[in-house]
C-alpha atoms as a PDB file:
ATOM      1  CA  UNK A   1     -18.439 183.635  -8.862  1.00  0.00           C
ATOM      2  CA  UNK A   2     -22.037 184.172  -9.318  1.00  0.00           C
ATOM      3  CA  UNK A   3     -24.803 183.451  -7.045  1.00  0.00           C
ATOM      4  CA  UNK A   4     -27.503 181.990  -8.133  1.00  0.00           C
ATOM      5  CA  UNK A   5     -31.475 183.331  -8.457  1.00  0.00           C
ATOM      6  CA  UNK A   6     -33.091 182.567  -5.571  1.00  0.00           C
ATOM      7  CA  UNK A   7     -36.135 183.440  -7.740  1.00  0.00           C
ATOM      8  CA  UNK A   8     -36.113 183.229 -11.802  1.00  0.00           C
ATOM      9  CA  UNK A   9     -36.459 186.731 -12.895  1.00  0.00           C
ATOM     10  CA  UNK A  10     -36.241 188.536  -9.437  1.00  0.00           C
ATOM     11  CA  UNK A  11     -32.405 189.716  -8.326  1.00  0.00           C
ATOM     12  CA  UNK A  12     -31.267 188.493  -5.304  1.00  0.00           C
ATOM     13  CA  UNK A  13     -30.656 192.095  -4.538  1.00  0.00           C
ATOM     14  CA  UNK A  14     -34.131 193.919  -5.021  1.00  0.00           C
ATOM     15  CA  UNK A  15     -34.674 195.335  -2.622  1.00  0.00           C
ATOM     16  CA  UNK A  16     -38.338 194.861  -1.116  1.00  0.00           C
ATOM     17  CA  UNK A  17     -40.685 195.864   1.629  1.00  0.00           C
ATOM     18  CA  UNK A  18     -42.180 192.969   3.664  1.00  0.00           C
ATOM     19  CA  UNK A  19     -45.260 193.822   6.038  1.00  0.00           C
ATOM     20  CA  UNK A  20     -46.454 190.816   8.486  1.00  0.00           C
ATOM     21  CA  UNK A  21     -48.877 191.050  10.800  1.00  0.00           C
ATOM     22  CA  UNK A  22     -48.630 195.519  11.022  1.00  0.00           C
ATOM     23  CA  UNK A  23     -44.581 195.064  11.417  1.00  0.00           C
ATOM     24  CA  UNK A  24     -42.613 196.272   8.017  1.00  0.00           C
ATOM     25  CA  UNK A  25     -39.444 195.245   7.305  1.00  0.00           C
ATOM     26  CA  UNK A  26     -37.100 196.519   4.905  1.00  0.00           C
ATOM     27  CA  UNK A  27     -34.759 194.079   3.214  1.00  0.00           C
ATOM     28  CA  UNK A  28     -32.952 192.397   0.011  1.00  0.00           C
ATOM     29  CA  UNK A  29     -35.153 189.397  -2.066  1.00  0.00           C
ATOM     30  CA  UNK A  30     -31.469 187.501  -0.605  1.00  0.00           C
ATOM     31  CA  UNK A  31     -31.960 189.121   3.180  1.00  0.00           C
ATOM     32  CA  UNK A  32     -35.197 186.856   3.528  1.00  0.00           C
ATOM     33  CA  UNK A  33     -33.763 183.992   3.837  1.00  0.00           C
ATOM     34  CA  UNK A  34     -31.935 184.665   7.056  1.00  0.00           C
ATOM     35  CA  UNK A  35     -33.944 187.571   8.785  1.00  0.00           C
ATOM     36  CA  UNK A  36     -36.938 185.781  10.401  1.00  0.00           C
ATOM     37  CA  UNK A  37     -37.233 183.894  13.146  1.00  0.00           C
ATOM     38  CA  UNK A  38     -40.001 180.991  13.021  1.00  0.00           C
ATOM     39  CA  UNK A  39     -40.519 179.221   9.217  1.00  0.00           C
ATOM     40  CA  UNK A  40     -43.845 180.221   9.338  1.00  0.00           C
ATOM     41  CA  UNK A  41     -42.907 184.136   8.743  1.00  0.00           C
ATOM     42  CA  UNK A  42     -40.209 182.512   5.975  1.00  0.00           C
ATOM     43  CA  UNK A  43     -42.656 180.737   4.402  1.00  0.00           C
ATOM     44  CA  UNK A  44     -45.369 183.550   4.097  1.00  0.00           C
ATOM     45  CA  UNK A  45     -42.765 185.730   2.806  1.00  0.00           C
ATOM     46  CA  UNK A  46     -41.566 183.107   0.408  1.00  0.00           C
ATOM     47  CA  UNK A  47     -45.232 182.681  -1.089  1.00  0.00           C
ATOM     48  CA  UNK A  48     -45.464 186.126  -1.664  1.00  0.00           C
ATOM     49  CA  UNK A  49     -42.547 186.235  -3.632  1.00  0.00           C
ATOM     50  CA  UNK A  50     -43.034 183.094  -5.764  1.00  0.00           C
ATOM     51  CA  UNK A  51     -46.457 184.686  -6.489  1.00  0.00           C
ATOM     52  CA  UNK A  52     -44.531 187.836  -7.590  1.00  0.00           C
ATOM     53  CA  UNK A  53     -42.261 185.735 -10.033  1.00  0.00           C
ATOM     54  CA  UNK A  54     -45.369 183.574 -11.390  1.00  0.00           C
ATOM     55  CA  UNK A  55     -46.800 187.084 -12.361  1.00  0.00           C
ATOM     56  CA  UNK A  56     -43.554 187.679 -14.372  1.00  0.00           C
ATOM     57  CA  UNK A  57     -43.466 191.135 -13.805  1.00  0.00           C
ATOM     58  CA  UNK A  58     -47.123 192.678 -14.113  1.00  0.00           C
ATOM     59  CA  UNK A  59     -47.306 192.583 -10.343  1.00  0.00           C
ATOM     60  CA  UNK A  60     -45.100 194.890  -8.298  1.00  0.00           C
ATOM     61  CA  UNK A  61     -46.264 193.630  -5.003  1.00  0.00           C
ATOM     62  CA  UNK A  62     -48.522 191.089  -3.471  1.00  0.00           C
ATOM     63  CA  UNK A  63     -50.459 190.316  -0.542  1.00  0.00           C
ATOM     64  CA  UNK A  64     -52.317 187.914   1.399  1.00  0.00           C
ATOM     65  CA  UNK A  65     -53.247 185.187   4.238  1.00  0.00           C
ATOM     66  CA  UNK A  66     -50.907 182.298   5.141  1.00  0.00           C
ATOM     67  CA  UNK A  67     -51.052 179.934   8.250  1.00  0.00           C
ATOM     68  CA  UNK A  68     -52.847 182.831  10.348  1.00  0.00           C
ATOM     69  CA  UNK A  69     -50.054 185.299   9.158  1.00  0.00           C
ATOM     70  CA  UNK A  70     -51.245 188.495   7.102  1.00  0.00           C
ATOM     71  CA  UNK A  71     -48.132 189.178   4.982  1.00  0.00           C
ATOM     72  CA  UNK A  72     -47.246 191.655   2.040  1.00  0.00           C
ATOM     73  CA  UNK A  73     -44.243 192.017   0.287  1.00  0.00           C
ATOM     74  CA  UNK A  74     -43.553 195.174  -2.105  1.00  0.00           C
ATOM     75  CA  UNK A  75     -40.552 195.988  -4.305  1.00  0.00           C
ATOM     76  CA  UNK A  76     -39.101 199.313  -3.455  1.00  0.00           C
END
């Protein structure tokens, strides 16, 4: 059975590179959902990506301010 898109146009499989606050993190588009601790870090991560799809596919990567949290997330 297939899983759905967590994102249109983004595989939940990409893999991706998420930096917050100075601390990277290597992990699937599907890993974010469960890896963090606190919302907050979810959340940040979550904007990033939905900024990433909005692009539809001239961005590789994006990064900015959320809540206090610097975030970045990359495809690798």
């Amino acid at each position: 059975m297939r899983t759905k898109q967590l994102y249109v146009g983004i595989n939940n499989s990409q893999k991706i590179r998420v930096i917050l606050n100075g601390v990277g993190i290597y992990t699937t588009v599907a890993g974010t959902q469960s890896i963090f601790a606190t919302a907050l870090h979810r959340i940040a991560v979550e904007a990033g990506l939905l900024e990433i799809q909005k692009q539809k596919g001239a961005i590789n990567g994006y990064a900015s301010r959320w809540c206090g949290i610097d975030f970045q997330v990359d495809f690798v």
